[in-house]
Structure formats: C-alpha cells, structure tokens
PDB file of N, CA and C in Angstrom:
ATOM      1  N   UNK A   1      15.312  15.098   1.903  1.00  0.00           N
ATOM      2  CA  UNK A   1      16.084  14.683   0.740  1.00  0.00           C
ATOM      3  C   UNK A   1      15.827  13.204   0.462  1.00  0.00           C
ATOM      4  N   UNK A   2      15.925  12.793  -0.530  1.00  0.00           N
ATOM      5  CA  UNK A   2      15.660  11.354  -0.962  1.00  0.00           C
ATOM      6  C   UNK A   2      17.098  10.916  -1.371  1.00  0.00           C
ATOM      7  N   UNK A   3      16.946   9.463  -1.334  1.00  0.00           N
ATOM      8  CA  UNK A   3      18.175   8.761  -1.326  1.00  0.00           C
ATOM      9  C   UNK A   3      19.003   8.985  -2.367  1.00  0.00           C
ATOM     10  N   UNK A   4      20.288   8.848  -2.254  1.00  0.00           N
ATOM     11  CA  UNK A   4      21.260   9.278  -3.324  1.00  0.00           C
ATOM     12  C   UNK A   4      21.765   8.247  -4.729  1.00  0.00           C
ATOM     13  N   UNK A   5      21.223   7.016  -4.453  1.00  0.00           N
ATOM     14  CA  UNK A   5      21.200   5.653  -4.984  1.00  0.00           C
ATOM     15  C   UNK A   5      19.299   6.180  -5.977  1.00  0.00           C
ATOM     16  N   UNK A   6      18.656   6.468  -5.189  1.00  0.00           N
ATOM     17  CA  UNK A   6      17.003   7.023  -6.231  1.00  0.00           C
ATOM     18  C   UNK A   6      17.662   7.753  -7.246  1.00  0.00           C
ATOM     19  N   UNK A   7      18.056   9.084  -6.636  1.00  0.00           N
ATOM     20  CA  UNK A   7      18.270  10.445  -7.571  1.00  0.00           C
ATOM     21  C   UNK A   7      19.267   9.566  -9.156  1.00  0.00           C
ATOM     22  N   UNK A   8      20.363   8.736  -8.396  1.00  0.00           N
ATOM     23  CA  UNK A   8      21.351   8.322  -9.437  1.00  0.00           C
ATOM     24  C   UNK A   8      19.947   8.050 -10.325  1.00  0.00           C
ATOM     25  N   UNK A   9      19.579   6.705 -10.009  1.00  0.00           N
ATOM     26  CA  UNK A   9      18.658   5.969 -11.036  1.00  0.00           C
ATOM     27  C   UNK A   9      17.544   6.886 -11.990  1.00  0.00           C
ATOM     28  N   UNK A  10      17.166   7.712 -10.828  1.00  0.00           N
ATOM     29  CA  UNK A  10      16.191   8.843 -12.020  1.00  0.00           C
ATOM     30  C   UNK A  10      17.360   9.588 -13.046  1.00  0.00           C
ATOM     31  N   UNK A  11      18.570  10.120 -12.803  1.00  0.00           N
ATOM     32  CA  UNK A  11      19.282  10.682 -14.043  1.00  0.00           C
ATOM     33  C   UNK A  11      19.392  10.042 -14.880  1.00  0.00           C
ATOM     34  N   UNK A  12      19.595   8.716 -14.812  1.00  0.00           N
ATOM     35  CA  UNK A  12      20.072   7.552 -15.992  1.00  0.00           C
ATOM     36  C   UNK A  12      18.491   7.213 -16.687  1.00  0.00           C
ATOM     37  N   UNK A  13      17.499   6.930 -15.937  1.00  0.00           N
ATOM     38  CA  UNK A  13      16.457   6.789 -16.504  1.00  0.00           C
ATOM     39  C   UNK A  13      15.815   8.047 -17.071  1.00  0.00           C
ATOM     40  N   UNK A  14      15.898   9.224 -16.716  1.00  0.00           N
ATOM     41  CA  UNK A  14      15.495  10.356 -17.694  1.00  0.00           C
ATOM     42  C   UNK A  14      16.346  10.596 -18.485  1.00  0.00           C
ATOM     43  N   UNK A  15      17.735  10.177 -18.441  1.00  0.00           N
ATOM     44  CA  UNK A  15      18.366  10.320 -19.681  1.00  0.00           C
ATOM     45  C   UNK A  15      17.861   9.547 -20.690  1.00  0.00           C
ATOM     46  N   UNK A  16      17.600   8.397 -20.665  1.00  0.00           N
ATOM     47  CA  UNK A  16      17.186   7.721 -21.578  1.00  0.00           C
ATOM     48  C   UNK A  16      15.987   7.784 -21.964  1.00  0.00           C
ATOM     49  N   UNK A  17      15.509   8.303 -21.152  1.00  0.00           N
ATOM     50  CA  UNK A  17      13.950   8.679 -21.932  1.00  0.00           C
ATOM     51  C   UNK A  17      14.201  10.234 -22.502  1.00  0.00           C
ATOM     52  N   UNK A  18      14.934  11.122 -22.707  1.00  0.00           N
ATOM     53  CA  UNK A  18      14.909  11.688 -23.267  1.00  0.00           C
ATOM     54  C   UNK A  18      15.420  11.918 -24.999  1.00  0.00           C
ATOM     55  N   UNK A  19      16.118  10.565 -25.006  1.00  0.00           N
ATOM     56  CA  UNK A  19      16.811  10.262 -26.329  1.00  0.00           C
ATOM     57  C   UNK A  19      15.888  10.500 -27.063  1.00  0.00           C
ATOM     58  N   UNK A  20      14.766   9.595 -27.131  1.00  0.00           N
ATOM     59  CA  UNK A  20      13.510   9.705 -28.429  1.00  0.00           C
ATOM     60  C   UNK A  20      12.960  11.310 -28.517  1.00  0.00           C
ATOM     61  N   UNK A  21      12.909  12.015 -26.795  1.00  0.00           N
ATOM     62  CA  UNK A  21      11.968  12.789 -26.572  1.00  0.00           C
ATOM     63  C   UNK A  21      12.528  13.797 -27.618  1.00  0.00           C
ATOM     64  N   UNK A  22      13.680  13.903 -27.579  1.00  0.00           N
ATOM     65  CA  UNK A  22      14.721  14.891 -28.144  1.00  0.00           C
ATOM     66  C   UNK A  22      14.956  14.926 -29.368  1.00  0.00           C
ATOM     67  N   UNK A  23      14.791  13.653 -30.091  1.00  0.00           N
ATOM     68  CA  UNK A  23      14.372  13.565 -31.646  1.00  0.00           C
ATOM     69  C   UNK A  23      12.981  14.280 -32.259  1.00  0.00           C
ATOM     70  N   UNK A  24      12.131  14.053 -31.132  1.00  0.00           N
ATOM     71  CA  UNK A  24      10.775  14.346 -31.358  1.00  0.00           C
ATOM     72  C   UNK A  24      10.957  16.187 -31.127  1.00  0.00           C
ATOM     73  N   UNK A  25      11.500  16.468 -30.871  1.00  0.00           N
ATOM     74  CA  UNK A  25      11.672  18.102 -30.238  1.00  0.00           C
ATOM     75  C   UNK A  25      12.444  18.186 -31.631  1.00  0.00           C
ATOM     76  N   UNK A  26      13.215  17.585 -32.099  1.00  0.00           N
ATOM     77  CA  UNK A  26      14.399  18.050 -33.386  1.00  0.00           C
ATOM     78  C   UNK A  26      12.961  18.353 -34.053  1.00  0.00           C
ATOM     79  N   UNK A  27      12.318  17.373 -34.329  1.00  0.00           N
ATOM     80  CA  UNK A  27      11.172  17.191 -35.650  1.00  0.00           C
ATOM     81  C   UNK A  27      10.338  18.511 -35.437  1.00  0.00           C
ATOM     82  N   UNK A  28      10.431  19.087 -34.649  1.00  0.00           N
ATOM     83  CA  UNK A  28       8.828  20.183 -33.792  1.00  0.00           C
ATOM     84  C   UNK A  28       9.520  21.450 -34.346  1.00  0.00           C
ATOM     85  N   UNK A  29      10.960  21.162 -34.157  1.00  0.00           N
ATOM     86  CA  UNK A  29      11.969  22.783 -34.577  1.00  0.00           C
ATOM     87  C   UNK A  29      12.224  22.884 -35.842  1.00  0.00           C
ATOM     88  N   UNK A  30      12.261  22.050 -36.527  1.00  0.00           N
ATOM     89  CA  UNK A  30      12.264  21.667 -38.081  1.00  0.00           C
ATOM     90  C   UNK A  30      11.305  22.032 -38.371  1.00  0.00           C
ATOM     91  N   UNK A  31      10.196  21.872 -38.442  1.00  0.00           N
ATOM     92  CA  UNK A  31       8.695  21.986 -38.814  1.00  0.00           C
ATOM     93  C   UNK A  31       8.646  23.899 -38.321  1.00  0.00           C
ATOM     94  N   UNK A  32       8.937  24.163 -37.203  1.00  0.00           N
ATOM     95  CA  UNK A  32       8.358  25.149 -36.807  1.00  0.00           C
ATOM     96  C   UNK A  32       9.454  26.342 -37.598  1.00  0.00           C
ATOM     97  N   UNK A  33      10.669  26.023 -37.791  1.00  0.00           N
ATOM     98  CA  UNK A  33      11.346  27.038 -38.736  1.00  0.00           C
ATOM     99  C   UNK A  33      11.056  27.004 -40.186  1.00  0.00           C
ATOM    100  N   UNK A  34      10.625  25.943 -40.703  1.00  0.00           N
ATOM    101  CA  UNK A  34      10.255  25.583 -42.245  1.00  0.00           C
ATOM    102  C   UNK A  34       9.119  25.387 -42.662  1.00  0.00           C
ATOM    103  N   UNK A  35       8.073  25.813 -41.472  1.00  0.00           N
ATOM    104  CA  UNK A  35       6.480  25.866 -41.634  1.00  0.00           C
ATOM    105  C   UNK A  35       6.065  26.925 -41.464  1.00  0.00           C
ATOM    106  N   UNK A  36       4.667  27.534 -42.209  1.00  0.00           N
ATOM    107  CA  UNK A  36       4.015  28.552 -41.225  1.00  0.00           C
ATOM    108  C   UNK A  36       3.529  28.070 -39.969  1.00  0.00           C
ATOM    109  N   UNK A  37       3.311  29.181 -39.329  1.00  0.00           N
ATOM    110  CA  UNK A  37       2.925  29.184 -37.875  1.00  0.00           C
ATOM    111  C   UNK A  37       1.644  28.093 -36.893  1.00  0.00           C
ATOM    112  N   UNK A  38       0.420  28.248 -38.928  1.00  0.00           N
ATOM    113  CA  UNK A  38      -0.739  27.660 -38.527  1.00  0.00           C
ATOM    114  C   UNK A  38      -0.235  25.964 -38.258  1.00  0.00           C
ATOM    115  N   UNK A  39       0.422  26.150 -39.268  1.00  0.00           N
ATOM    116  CA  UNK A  39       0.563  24.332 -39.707  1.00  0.00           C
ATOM    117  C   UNK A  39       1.702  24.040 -38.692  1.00  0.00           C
ATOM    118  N   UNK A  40       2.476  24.460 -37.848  1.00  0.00           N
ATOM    119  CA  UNK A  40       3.523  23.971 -36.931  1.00  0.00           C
ATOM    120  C   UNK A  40       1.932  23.879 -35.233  1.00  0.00           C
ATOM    121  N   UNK A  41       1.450  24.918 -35.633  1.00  0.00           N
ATOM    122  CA  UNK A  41       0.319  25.112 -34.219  1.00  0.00           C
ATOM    123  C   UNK A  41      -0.337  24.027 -34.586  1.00  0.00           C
ATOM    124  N   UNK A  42      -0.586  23.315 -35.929  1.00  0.00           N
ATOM    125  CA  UNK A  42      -1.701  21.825 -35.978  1.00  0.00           C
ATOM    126  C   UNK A  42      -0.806  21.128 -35.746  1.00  0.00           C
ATOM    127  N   UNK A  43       0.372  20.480 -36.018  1.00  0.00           N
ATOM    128  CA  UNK A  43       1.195  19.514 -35.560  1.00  0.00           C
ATOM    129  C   UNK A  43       1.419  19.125 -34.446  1.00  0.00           C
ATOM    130  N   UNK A  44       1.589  20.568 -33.656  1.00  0.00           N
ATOM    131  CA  UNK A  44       1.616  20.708 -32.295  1.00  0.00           C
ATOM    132  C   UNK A  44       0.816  20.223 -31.312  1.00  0.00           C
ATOM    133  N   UNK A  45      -0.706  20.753 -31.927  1.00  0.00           N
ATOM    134  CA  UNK A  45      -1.975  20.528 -31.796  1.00  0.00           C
ATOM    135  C   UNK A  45      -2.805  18.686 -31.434  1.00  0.00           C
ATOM    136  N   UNK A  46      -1.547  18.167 -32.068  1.00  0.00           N
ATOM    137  CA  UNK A  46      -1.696  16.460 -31.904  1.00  0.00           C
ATOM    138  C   UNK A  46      -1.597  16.127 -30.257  1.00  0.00           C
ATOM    139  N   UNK A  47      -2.443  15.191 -30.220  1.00  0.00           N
ATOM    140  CA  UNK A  47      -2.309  15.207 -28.896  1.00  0.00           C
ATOM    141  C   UNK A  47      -0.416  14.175 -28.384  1.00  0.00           C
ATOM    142  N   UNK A  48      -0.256  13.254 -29.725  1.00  0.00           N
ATOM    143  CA  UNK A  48       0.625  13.105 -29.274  1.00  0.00           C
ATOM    144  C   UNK A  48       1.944  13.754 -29.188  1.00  0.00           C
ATOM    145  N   UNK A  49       1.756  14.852 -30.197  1.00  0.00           N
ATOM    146  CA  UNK A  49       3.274  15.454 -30.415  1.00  0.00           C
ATOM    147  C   UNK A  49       3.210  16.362 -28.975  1.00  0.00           C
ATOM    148  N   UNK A  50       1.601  17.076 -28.470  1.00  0.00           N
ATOM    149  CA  UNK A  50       2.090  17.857 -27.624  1.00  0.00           C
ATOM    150  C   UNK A  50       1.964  17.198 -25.912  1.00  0.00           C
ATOM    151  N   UNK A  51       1.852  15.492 -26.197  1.00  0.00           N
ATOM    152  CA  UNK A  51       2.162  14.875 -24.789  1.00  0.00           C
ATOM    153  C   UNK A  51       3.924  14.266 -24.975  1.00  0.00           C
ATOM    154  N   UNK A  52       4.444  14.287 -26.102  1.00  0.00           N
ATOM    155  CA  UNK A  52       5.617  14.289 -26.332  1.00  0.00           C
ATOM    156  C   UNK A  52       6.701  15.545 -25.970  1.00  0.00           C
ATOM    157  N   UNK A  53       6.312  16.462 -26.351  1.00  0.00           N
ATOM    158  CA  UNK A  53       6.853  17.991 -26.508  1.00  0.00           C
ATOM    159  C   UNK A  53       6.890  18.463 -24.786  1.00  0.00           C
ATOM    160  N   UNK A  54       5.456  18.019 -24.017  1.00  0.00           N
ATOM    161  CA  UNK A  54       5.670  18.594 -22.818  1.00  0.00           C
ATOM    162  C   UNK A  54       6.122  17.563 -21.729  1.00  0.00           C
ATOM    163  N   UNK A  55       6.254  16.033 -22.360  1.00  0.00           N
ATOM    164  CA  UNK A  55       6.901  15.400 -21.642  1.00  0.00           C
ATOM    165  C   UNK A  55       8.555  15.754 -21.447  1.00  0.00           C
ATOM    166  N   UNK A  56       8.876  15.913 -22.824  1.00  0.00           N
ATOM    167  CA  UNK A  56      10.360  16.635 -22.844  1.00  0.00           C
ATOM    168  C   UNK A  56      10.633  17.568 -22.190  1.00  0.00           C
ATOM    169  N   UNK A  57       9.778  18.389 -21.967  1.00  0.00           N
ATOM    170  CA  UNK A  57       9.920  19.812 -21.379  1.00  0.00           C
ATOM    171  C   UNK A  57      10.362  19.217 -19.770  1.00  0.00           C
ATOM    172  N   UNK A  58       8.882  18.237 -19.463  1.00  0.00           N
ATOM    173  CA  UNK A  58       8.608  17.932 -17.934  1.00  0.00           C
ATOM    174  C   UNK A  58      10.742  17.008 -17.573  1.00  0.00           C
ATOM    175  N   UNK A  59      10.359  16.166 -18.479  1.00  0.00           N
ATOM    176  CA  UNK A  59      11.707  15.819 -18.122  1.00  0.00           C
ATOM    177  C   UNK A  59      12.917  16.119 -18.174  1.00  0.00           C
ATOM    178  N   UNK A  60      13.142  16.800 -19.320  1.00  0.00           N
ATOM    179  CA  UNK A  60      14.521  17.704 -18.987  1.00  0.00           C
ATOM    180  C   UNK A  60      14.896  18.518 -17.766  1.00  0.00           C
ATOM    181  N   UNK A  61      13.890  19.489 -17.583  1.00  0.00           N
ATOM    182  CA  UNK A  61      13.701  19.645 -16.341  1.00  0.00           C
ATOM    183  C   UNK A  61      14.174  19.046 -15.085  1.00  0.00           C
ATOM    184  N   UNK A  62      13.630  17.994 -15.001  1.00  0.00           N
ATOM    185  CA  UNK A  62      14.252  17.123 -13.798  1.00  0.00           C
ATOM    186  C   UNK A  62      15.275  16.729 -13.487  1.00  0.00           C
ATOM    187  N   UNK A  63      15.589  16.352 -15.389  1.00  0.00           N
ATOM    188  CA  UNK A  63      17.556  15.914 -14.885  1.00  0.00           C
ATOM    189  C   UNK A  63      17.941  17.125 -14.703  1.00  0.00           C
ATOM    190  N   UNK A  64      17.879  18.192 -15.036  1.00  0.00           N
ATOM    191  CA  UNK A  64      18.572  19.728 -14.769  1.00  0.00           C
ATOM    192  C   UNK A  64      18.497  19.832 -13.431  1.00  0.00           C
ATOM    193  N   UNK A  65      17.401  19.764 -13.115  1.00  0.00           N
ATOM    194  CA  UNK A  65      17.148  20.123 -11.201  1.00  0.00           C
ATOM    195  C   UNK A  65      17.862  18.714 -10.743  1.00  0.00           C
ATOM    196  N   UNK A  66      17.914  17.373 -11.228  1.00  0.00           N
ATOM    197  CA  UNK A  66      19.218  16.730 -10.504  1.00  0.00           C
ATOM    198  C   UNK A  66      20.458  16.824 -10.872  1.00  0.00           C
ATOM    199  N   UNK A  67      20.867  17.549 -11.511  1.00  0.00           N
ATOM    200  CA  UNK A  67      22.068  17.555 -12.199  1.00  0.00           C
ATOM    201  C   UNK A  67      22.872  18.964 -11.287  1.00  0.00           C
ATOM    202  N   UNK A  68      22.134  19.641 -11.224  1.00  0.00           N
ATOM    203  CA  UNK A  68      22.395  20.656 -10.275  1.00  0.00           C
ATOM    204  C   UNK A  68      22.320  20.621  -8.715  1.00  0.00           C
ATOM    205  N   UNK A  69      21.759  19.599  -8.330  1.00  0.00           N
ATOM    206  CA  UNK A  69      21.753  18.952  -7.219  1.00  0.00           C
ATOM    207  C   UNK A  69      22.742  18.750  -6.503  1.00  0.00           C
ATOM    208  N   UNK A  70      23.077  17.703  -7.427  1.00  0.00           N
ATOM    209  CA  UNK A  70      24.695  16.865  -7.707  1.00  0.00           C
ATOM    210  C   UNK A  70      25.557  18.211  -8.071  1.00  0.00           C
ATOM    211  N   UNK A  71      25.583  18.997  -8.213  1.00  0.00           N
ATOM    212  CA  UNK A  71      26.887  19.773  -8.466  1.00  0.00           C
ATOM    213  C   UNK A  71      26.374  20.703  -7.009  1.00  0.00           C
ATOM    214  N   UNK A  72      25.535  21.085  -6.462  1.00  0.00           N
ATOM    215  CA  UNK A  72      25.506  22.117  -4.994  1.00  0.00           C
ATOM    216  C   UNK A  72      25.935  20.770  -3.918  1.00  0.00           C
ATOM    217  N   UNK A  73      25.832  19.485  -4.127  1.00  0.00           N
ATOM    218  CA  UNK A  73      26.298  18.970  -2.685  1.00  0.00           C
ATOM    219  C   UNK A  73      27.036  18.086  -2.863  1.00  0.00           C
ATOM    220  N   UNK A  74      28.116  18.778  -3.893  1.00  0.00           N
ATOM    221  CA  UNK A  74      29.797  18.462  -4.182  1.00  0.00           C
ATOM    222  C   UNK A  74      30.280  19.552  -4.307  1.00  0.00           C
ATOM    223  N   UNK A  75      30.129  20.547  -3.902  1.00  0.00           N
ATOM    224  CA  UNK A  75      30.746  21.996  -3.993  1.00  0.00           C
ATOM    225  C   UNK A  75      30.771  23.038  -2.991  1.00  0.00           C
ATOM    226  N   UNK A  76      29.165  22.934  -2.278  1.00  0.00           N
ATOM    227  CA  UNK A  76      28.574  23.751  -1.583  1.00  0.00           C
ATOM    228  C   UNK A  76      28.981  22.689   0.099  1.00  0.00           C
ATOM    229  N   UNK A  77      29.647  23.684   0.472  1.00  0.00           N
ATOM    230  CA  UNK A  77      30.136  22.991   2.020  1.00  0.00           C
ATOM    231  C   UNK A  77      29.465  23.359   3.112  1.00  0.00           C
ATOM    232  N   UNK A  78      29.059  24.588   3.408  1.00  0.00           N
ATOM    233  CA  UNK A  78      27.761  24.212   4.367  1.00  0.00           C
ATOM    234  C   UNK A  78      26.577  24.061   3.768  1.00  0.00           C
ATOM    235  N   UNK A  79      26.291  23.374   5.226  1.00  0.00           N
ATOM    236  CA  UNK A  79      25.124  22.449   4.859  1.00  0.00           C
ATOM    237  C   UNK A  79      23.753  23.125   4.902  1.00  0.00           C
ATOM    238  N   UNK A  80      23.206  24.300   5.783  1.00  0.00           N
ATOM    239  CA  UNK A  80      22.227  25.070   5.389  1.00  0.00           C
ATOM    240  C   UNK A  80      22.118  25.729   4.231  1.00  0.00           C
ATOM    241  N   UNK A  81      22.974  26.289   3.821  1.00  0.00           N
ATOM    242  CA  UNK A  81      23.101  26.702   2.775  1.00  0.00           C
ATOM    243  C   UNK A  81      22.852  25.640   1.607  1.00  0.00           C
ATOM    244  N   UNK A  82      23.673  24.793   1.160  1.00  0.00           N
ATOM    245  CA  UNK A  82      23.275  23.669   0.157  1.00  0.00           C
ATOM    246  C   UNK A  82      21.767  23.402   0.412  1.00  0.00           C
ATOM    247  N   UNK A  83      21.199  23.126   1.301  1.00  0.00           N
ATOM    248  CA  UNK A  83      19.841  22.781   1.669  1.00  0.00           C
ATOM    249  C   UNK A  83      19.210  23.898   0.997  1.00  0.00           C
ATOM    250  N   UNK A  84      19.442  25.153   1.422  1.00  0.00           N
ATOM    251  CA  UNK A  84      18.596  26.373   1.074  1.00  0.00           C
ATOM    252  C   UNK A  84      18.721  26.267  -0.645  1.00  0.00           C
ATOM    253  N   UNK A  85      20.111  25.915  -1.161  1.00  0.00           N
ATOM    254  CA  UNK A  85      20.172  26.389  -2.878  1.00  0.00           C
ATOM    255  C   UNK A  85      19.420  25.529  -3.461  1.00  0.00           C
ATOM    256  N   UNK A  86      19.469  23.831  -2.652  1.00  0.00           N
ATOM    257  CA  UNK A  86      18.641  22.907  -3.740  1.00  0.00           C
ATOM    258  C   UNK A  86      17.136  23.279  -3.803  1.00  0.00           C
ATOM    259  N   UNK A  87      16.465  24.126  -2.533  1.00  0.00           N
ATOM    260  CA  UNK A  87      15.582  23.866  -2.511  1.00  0.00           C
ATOM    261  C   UNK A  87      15.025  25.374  -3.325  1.00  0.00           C
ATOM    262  N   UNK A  88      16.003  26.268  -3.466  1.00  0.00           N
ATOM    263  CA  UNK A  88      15.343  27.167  -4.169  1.00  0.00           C
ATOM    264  C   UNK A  88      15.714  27.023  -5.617  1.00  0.00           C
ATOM    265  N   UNK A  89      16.590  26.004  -6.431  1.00  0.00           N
ATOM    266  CA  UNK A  89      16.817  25.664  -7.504  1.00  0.00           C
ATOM    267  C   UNK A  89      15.764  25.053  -8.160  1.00  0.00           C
ATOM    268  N   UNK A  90      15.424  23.830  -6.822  1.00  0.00           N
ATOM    269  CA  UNK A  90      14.262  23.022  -7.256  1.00  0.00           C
ATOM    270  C   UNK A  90      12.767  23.864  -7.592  1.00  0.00           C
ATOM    271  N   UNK A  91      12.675  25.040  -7.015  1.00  0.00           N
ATOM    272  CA  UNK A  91      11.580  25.787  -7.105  1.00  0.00           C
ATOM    273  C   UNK A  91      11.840  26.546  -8.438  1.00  0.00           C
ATOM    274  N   UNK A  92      12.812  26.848  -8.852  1.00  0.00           N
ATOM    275  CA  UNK A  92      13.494  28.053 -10.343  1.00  0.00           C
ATOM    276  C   UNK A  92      12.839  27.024 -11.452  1.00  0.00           C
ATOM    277  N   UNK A  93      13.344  25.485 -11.194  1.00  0.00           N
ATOM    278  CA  UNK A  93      12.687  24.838 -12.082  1.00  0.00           C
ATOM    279  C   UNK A  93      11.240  24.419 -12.247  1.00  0.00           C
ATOM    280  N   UNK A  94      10.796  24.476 -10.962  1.00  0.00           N
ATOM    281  CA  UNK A  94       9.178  24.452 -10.608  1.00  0.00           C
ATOM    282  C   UNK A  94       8.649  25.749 -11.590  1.00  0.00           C
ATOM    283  N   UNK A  95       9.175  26.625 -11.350  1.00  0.00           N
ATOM    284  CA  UNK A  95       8.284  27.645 -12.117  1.00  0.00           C
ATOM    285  C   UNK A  95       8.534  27.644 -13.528  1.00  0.00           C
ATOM    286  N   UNK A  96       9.662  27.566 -13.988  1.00  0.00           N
ATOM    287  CA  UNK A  96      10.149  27.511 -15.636  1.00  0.00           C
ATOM    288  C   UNK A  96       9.377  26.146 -15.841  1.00  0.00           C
ATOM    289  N   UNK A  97       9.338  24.974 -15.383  1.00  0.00           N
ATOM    290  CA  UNK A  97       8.233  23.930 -15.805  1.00  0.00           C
ATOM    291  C   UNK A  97       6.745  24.004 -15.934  1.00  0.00           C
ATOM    292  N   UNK A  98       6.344  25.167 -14.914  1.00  0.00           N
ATOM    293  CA  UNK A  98       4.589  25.511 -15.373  1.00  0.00           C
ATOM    294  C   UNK A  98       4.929  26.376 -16.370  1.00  0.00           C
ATOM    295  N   UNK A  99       6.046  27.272 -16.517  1.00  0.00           N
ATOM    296  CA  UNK A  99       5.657  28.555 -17.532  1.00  0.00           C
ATOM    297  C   UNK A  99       5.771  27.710 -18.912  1.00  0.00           C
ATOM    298  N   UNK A 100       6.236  26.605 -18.726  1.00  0.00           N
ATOM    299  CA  UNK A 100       6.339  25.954 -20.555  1.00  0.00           C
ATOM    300  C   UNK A 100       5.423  25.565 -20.465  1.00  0.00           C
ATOM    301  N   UNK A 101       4.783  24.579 -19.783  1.00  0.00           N
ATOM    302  CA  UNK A 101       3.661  23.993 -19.883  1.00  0.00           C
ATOM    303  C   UNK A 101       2.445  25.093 -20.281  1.00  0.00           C
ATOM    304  N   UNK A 102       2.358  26.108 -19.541  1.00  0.00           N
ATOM    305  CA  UNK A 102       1.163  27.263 -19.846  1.00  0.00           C
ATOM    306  C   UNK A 102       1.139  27.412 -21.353  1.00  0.00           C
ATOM    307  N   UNK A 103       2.632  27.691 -21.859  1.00  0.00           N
ATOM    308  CA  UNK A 103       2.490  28.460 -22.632  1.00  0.00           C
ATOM    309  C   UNK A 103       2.704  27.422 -24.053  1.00  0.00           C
ATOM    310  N   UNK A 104       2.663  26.076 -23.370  1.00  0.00           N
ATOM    311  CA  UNK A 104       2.348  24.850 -24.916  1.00  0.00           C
ATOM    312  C   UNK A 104       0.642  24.772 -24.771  1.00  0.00           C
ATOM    313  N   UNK A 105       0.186  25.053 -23.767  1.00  0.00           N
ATOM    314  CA  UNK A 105      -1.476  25.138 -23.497  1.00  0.00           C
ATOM    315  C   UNK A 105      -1.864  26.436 -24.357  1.00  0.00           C
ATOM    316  N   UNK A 106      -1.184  27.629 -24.181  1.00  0.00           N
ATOM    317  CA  UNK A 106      -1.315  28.664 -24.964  1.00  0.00           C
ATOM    318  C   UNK A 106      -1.487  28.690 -26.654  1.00  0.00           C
ATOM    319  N   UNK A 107      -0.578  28.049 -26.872  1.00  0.00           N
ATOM    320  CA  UNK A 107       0.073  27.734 -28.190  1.00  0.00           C
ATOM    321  C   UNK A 107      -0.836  27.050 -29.208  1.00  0.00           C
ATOM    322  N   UNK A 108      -1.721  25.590 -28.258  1.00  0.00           N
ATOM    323  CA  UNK A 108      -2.118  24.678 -28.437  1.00  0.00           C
ATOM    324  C   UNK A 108      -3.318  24.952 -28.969  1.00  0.00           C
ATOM    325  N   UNK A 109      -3.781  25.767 -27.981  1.00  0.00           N
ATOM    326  CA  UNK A 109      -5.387  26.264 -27.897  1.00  0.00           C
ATOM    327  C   UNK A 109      -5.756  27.346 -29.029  1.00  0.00           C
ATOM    328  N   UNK A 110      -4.379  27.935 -29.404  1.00  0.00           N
ATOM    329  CA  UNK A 110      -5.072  28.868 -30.461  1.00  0.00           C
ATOM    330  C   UNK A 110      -5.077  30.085 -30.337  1.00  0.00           C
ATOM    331  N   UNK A 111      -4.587  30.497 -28.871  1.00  0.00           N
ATOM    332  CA  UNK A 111      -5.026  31.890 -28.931  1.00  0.00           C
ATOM    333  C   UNK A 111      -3.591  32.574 -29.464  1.00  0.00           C
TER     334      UNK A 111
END
C-alpha cells in the first residue's frame, strides 16, 4: 500500500485535472448526439481530442479506484479482507480502463 498523505494528494490533483478533462468530454457528447457518426469519429480522430478523451477515461478511473479505497478502509474491518477488496477493485478498474482504451483505439481507427 502506498502512503495515505500520496493517495490524499493524487485525489485532489486528479480532481483538478479532471475539471477541463470533463468539459472536453461535455464537447465529445454534444458533438456525438448532434453529429453523424463519421464526423464525431473525425473529431475524435484528433490526436488531441482523443489524448484528451482517454486521458479522462485514464483518470477518472483512478480517483474511482481511490475513492473506493477510502471508503473499503473506513468500513471494511478486517484487514485481509480490505486488502483482498482493494486489490480486486483495483483490478475491476484495471480492466474497465483497457476496455475503454481498446475500444477509443477501435473507434479511432475506423473499423
């Protein structure tokens, strides 16, 4: 486990980096309900909207997997157990973080 003074500082700092990220995600859902498909897939297609789009992805993510952290080891009283949930939480989000990522690679590419 890493220090509890780190984890604080990464929530506050991915919160705040998600402010812009999250505007930029408003703009992607706007476009993608009020566009056709081709022209939301070229927007997308930018390299910056989609290092924006999967940065959001990457970071939301993280505060979720610390945010849930923080709620299993203020709740969860034994301690194998808490150990076992963070670490299979942290993995739930491991996989939902490649499956977005695949599937903005999917998206991206065209097929």
């Amino acid at each position: 486990m890493t220090s509890p003074v780190r984890e604080w500082w990464h929530q506050r700092i991915t919160a705040l980096a998600l402010i812009p990220l999250t505007f930029w995600l408003l703009v992607f859902l706007n476009k993608a309900l009020h566009m056709p498909y081709a022209e939301s897939r070229e927007w997308l297609a930018s390299a910056s909207n989609s290092l924006a789009i999967a940065g959001w992805l990457v970071l939301v993510l993280y505060h979720a997997a610390l945010g849930i952290q923080v709620v299993l080891e203020d709740y969860v009283s034994t301690l194998t157990l808490r150990h076992r949930l963070i670490w299979i939480s942290r993995g739930l989000f491991l996989v939902i973080g490649c499956i977005g990522i695949a599937a903005l690679i999917f998206i991206v590419s065209g097929q």
